[in-house]
Protein backbone atom coordinates (compact mmCIF):
# COMPACT_ATOMS: atom_id res chain seq x y z
CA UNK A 1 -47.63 121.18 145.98
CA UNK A 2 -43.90 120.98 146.50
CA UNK A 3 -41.56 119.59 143.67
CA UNK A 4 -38.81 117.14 144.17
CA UNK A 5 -35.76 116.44 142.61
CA UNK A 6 -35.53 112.28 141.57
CA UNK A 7 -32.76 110.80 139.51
CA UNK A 8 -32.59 106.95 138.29
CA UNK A 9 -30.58 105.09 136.25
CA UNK A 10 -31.65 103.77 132.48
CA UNK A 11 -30.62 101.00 130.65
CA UNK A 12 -30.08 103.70 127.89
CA UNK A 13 -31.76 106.93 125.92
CA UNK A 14 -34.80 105.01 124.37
CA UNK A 15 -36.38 103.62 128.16
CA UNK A 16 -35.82 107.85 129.23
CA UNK A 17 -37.47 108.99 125.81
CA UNK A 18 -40.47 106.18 127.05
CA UNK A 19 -40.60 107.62 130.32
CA UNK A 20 -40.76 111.03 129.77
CA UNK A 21 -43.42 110.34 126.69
CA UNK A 22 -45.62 108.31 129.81
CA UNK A 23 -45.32 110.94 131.97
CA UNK A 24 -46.28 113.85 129.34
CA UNK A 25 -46.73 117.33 131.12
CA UNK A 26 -45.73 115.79 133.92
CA UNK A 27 -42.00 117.06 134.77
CA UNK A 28 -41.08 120.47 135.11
CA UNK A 29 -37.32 120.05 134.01
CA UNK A 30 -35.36 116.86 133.16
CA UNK A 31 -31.80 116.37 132.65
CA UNK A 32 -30.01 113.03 131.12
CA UNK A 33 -26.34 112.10 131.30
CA UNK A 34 -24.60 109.34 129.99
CA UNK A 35 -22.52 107.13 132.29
CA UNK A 36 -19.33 106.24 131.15
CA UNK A 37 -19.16 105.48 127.32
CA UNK A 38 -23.21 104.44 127.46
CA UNK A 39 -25.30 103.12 126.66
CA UNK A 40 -26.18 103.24 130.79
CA UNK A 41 -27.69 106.85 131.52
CA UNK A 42 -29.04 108.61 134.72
CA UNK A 43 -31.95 110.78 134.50
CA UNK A 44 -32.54 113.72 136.46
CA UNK A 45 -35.96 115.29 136.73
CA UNK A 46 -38.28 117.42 138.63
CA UNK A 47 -42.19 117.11 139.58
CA UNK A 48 -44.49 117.41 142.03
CA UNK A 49 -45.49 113.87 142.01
CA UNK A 50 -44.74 111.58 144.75
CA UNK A 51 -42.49 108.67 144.43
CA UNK A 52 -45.23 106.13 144.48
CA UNK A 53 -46.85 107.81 141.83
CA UNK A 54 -43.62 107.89 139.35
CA UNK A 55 -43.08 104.24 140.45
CA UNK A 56 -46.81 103.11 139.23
CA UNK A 57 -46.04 105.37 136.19
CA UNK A 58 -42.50 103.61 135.45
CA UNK A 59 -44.82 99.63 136.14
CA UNK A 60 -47.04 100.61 133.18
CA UNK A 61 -43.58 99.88 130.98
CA UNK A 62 -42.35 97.52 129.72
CA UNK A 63 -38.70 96.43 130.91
CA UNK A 64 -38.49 99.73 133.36
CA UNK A 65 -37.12 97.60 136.30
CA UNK A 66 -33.60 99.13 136.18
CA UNK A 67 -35.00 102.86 136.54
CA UNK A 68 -37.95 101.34 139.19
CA UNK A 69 -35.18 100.15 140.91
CA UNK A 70 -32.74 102.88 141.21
CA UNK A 71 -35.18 106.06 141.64
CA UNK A 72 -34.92 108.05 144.63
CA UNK A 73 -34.92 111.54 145.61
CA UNK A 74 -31.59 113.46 144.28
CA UNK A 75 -30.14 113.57 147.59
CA UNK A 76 -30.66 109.94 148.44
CA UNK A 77 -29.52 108.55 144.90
CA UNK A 78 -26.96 106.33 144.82
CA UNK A 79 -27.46 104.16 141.67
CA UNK A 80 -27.98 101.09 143.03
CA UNK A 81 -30.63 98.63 142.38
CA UNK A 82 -33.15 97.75 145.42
């Protein structure tokens, strides 16, 4: 399967730590920056899961709707919330 490159914005490090602990195994690389002075970070990461499938993985957390909202692939990422 091909990987892609996603990135999302978090409401801060601990809802990234959650992620990445859900998705266990399931990222080959991941990168986090902080925006600005924080607590806001983006989160850059690479699978071979499909964006549906990240999306039902980021539903089965609690308060996950800023980084459900803003993921899309690398390319397409703009930050904002749909």
């Amino acid at each position: 399967m091909k990987a892609n490159t996603y990135k999302m914005r978090a409401e801060g490090a601990w809802d990234v730590a959650r992620f990445i602990g859900a998705t266990a195994g399931q990222l080959s690389k991941f990168k986090m920056e902080t925006i600005g002075h924080g607590p806001d970070v983006t989160l850059e990461f690479t699978t071979v899961h499909s964006r549906a499938n990240i999306q039902k993985a980021l539903s089965m957390l609690d308060d996950a709707h800023v980084m459900s909202q803003t993921l899309a692939l690398k390319r397409d990422y703009t930050g904002e919330r749909i």
